[in-house]
Each structure stands twice: as C-alpha cells, then as structure tokens.
Protein backbone atom coordinates (compact mmCIF):
# COMPACT_ATOMS: atom_id res chain seq x y z
CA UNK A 1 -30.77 -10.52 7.29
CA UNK A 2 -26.92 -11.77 6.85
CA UNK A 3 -24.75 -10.06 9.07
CA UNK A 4 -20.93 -9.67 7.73
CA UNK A 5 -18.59 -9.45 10.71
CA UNK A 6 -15.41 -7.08 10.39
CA UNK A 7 -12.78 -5.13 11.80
CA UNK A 8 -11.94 -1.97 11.21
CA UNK A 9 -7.85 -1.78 11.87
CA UNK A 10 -5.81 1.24 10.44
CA UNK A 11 -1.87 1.38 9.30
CA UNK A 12 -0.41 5.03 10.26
CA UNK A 13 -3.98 6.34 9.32
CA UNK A 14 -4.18 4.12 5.71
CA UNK A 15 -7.42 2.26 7.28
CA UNK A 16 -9.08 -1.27 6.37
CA UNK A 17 -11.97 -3.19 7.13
CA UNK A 18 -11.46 -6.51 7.60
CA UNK A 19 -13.37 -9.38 6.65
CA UNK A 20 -12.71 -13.11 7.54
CA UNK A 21 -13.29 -15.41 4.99
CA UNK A 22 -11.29 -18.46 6.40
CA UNK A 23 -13.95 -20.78 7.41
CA UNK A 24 -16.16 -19.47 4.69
CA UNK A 25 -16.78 -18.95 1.67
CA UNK A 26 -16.98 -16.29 -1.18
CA UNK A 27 -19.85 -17.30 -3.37
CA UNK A 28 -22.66 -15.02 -4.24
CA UNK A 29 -21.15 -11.82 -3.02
CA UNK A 30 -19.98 -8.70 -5.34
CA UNK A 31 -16.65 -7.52 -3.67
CA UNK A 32 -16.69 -4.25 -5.62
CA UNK A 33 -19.91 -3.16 -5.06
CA UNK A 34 -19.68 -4.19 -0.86
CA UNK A 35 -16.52 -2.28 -1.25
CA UNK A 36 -18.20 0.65 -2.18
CA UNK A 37 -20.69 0.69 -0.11
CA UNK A 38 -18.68 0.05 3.07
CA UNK A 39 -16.13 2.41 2.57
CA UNK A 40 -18.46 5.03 1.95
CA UNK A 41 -17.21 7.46 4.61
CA UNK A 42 -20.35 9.09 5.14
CA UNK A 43 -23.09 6.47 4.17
CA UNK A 44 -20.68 3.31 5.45
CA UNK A 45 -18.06 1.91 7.71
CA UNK A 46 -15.42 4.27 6.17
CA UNK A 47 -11.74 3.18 4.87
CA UNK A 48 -9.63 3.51 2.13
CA UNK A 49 -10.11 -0.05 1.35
CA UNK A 50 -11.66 -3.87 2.51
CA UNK A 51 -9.32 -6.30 2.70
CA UNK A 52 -9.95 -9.66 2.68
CA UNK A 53 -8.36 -13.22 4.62
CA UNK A 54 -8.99 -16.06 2.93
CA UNK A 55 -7.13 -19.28 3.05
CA UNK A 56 -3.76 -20.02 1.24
CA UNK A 57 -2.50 -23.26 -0.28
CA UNK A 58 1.25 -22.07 -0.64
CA UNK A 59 1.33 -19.45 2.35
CA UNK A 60 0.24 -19.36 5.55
CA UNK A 61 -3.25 -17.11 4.43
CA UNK A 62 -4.11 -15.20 1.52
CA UNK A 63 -5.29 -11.33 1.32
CA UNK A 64 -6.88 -9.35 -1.06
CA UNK A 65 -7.78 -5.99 -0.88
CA UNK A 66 -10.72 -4.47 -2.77
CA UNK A 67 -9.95 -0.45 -3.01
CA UNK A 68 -13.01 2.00 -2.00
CA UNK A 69 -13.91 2.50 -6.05
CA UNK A 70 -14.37 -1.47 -6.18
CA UNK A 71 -11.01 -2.28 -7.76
CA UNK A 72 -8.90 -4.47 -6.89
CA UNK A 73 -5.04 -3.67 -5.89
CA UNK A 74 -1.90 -6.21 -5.98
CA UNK A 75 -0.69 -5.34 -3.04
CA UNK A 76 -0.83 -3.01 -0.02
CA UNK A 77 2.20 -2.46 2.35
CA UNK A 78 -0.01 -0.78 5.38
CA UNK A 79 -2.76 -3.33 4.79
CA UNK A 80 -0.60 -6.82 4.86
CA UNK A 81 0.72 -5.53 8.19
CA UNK A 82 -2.80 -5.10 9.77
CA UNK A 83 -3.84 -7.93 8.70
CA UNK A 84 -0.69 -9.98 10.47
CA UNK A 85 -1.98 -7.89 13.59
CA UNK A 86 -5.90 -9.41 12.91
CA UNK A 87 -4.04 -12.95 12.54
CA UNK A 88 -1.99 -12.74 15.72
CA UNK A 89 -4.07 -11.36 18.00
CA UNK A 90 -6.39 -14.05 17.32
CA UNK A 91 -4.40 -16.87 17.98
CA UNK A 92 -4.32 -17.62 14.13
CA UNK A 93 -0.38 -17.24 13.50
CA UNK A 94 2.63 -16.84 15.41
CA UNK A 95 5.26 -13.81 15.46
CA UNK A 96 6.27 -15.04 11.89
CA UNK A 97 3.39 -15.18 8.99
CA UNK A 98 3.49 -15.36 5.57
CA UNK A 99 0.85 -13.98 3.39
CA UNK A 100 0.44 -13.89 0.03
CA UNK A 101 -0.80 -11.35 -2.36
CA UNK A 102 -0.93 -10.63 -5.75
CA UNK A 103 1.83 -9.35 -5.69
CA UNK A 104 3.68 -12.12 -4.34
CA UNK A 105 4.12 -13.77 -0.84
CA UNK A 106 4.75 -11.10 1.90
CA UNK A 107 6.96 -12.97 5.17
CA UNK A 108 6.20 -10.55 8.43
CA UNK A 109 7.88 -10.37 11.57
CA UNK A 110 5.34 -9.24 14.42
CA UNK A 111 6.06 -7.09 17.49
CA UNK A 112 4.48 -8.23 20.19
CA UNK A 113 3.14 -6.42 23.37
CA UNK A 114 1.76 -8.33 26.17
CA UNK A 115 0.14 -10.31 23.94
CA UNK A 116 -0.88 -8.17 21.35
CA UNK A 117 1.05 -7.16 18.01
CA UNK A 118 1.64 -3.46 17.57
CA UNK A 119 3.35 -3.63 14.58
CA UNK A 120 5.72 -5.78 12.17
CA UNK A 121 8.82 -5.60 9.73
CA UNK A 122 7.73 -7.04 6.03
CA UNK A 123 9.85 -8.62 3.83
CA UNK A 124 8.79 -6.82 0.76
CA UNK A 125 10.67 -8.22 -1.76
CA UNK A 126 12.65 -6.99 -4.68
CA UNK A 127 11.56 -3.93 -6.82
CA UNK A 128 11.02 -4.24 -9.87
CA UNK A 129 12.20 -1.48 -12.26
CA UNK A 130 12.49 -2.87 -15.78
CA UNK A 131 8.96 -0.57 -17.71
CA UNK A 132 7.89 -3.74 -18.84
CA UNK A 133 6.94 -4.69 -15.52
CA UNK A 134 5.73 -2.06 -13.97
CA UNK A 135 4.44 -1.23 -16.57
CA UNK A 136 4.61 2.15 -17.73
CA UNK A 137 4.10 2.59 -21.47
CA UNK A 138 6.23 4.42 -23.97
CA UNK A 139 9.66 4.29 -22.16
CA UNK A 140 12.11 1.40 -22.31
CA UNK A 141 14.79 0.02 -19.66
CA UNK A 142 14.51 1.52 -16.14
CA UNK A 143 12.31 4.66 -16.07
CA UNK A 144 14.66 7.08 -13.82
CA UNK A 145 14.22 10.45 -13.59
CA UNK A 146 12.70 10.67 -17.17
CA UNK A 147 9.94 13.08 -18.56
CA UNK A 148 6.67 12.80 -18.55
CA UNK A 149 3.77 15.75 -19.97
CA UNK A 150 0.65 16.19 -17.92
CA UNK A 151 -1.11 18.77 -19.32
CA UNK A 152 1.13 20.52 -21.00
CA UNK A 153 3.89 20.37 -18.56
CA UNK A 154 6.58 18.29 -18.08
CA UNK A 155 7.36 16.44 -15.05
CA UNK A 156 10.18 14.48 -13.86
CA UNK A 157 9.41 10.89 -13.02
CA UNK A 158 10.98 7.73 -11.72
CA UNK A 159 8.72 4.25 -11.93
CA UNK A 160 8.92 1.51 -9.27
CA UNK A 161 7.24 -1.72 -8.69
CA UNK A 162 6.61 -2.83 -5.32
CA UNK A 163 4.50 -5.05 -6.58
CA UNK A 164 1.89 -2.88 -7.40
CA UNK A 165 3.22 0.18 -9.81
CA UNK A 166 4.19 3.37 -9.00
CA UNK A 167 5.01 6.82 -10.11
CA UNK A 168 7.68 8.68 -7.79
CA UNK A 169 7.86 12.41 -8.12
CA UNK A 170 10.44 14.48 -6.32
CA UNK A 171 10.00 17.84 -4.97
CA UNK A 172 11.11 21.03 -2.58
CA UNK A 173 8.14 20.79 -0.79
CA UNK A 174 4.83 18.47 -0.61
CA UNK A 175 2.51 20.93 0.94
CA UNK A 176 2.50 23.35 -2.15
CA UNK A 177 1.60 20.07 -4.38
CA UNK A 178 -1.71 20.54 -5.56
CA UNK A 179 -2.32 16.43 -4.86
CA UNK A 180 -6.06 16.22 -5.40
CA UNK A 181 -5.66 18.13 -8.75
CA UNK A 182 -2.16 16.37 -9.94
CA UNK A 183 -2.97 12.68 -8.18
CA UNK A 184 -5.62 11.99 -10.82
CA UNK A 185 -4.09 13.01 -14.14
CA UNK A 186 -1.21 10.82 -13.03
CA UNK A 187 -3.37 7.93 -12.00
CA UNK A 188 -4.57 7.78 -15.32
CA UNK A 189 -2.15 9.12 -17.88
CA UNK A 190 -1.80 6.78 -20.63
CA UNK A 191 1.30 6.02 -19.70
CA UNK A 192 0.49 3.28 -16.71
CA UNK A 193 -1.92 0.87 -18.84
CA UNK A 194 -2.60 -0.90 -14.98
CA UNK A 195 -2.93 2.73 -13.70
CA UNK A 196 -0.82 4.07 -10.75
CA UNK A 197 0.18 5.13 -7.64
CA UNK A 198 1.76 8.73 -7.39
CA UNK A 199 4.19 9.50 -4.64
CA UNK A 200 5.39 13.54 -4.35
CA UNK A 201 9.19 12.71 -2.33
CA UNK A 202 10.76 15.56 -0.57
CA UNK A 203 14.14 14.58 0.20
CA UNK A 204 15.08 16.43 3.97
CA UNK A 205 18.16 14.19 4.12
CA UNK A 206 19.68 10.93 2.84
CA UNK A 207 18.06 9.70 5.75
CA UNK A 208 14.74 11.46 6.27
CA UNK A 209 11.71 11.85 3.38
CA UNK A 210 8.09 12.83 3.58
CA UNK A 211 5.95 12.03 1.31
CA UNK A 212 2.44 12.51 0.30
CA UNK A 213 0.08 9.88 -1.64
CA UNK A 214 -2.45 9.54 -4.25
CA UNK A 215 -3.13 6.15 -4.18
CA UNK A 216 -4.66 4.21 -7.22
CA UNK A 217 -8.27 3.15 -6.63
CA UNK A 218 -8.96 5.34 -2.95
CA UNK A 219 -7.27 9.01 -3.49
CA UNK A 220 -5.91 10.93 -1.18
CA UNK A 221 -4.87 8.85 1.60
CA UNK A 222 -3.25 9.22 4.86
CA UNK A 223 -0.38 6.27 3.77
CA UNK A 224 0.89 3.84 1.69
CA UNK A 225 3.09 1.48 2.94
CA UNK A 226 4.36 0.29 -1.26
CA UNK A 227 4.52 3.94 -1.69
CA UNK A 228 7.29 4.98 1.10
CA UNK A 229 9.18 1.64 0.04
CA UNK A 230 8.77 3.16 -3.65
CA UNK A 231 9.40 6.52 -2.73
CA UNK A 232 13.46 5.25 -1.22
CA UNK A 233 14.43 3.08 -4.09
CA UNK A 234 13.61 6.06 -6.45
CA UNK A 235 15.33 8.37 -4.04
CA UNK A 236 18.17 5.50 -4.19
CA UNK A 237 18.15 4.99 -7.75
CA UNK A 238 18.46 9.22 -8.35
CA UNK A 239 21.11 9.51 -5.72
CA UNK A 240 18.81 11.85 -3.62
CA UNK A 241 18.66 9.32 0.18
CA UNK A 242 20.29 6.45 1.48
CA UNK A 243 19.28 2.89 1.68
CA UNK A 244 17.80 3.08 4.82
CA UNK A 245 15.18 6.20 5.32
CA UNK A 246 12.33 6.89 7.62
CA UNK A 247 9.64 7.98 5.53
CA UNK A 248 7.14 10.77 7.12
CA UNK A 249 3.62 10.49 5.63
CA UNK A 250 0.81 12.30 6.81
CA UNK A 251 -0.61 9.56 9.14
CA UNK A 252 2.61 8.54 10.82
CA UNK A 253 6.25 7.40 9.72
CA UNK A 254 7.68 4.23 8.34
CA UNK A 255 11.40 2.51 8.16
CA UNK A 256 12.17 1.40 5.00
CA UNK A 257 15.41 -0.51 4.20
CA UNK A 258 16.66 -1.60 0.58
CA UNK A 259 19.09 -4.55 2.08
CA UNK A 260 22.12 -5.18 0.06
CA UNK A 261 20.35 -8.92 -0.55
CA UNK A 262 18.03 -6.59 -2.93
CA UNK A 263 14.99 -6.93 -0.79
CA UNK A 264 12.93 -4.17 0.63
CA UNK A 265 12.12 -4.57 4.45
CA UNK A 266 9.02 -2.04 5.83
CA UNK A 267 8.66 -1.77 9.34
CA UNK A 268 5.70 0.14 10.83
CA UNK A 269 2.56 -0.24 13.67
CA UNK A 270 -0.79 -1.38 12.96
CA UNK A 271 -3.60 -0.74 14.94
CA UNK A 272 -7.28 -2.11 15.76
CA UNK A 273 -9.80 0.77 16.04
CA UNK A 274 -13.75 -1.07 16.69
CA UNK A 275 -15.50 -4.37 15.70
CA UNK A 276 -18.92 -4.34 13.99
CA UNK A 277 -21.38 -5.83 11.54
CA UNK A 278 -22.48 -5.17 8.28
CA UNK A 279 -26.16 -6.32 6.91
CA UNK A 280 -25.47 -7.75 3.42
C-alpha cells in the first residue's frame, strides 16, 4: 500500500499536516477528500488543515492548504510560517524564504535556535479593503464599521483582505460570543460570495486585542494568523488600537504591525509536534 509521509507542525495551536510534494508529483490524488479524511480528529491525523509544498517557478516554493471540509483557502498566516519552519529545518531554505500562495508571495524571516527555527516575521503584504476585492456583496467603497443583519439582528462589521477575506466584529467581551452558533451564519451570509472568515475583536488597549476565530472551511480554531493581522487594520481603520498590537488568541499571541510602507508584518512561533505516515 502507498504510504504518504507528513508532519504534523502547529502555529499557536492552528495545526497542519504537512505533505512534501517537491520531488513528486500530484497526479491521481483527490486533495479534498485526503483532506477530510486526515483531519478527521477522531478517525485521522487531526488538524485544522493539510498544507501542501510543492515547487515554485517565481518563489522559492509554493504552498497550498486544503481546509479540513476539503476546500481550498488563499492563504493562511499560521500555516506559511510552519511551513518556513518544515523548510529550514531541513536544510531546504535559509533564514529568508519566500513562498507563494494564492494569495500572493509571502517573504519570511526565520528565528533560528541552535539550528532549528522557532518562529518567523512574514511580510504579509498590503490589505486590501476596497468590497470589490474582498469581496463582500451589497456594499460599495471600504466596508468600515457598516451593518450587516444575521438573523434578524444587526451587527456591526468591518471587511479586510489579507489575502483571503474577512469579516471583523468588535466586541466587550469574546467569551460571551456564542462563536459556534454566530461563526457559521457569518461564514455563509450572502454577503461574502467566496465565503469568510469571522474575527470577534475585543479591544483591551490600543496596544493589546484578543480575539477569537471562526475560520472559513475548519470552524472553530485555536488561531488564525490572516485573522489577528485582519483583526488590527479593522481596529486601525475604526480608531479602536494602534498600528502595532499583540493579538491574544486562544492558542497563543501574535505581533502584528501595519508599517507605514502599507505592509502588514506577523511575527509568531511555529512548532513541530510528530512525524508519521498515512496509507493512501
């Protein structure tokens, strides 16, 4: 029986499985489906998602991720940094890679300890705010703290691009959120055609948010990496924080910095947790 060899690696608790594809090839497989099956927490390897390195004709190596519902995502903030950890501590890049993604070519700066990376800074890139390219249907122009009905009630939302979309929400407090209720009917309100991400913000200090994620295509998860970054240009763009915020999730905390240049840097650990095989 084929035997696919992985990694499982997590990002402040948002956790992958890995899968080289560098020296091989794709054909005959059904990424959704494996997805599935893998990430099955109780029946599988158990993650929020599988992402995949593959080679790269205009970056240093390529990554997809394939979400645990078998859908595939842009771009993942926590998952780009693991996989410059998987790259590095394999002798396969230096302490600068670039990777690209769907959602455009991610440059990393590693941190190295005694040989091994335990974590990097990623230059995110710009977000994108215009609805149009978000996209979020039905509003026009930068979506800022603008209405949106869910059931009969109106919330307040702000809508951010970090390459993948999502749907900012600020509030007094994230525990009393019902996420697992809420997370779903904004996932898939008409208004995001593509679907997305919902952040809840609580806003401590200028400097200091936490934050709690439904992300598109896995749930409830412990982090999202494009979610903090989205969660401090919304706080930016509503004057509620500062530039520069740590963002507390509930698998760890991230730095996130909206430079003056208009780029969005993410710094944050990654971690390897056990090796394995998988019978295809």
């Amino acid at each position: 029986m084929q035997q696919l060899e992985f990694v499982k690696m997590h990002g402040i608790g948002n956790d992958f499985i890995i899968a080289d594809f560098t020296k091989s090839g794709l054909k005959g497989l059904d990424l959704g489906r494996l997805a599935v099956r893998m990430c099955d927490r109780n029946f599988g390897v158990g993650a929020d998602g599988v992402l995949l390195v593959l080679p790269s004709e205009t970056a240093d190596f390529r990554m997809r991720l394939i979400n645990s519902d078998g859908s595939e995502a842009e771009m993942c903030g926590n998952g780009v940094r693991v996989v410059a950890k998987y790259l590095f501590d394999r002798g396969m890049c230096g302490e600068s890679v670039t990777v690209e993604t769907l959602g455009g070519t991610k440059v990393m700066e590693l941190e190295a300890r005694n040989g091994t990376a335990v974590g990097a800074t990623v230059n995110m890139g710009a977000p994108r705010l215009d609805a149009r390219d978000i996209p979020v249907s039905g509003y026009r122009g930068k979506v800022i703290n603008r209405p949106l009905e869910v059931d009969g009630v109106m919330h307040e939302i702000t809508c951010v691009s970090m390459g993948n979309p999502h749907c900012v929400l600020f509030v007094d407090a994230v525990e009393e959120v019902p996420l697992e209720k809420l997370g779903p009917r904004l996932e898939t309100h008409p208004a995001f055609p593509q679907k997305t991400n919902v952040e809840f913000a609580q806003v401590v200090k200028p400097d200091d948010l936490i934050v709690r994620v439904f992300e598109r295509g896995a749930g409830v998860t412990l982090a999202c990496g494009t979610g903090a970054c989205a969660s401090v240009v919304a706080g930016v763009l509503t004057g509620r924080c500062g530039r520069q915020a740590t963002v507390h999730l509930p698998g760890g905390k991230l730095l996130i910095d909206w430079r003056e240049d208009g780029d969005v840097y993410m710094t944050g650990p990654a971690e390897e947790v056990f090796i394995g095989t998988y019978p295809l």
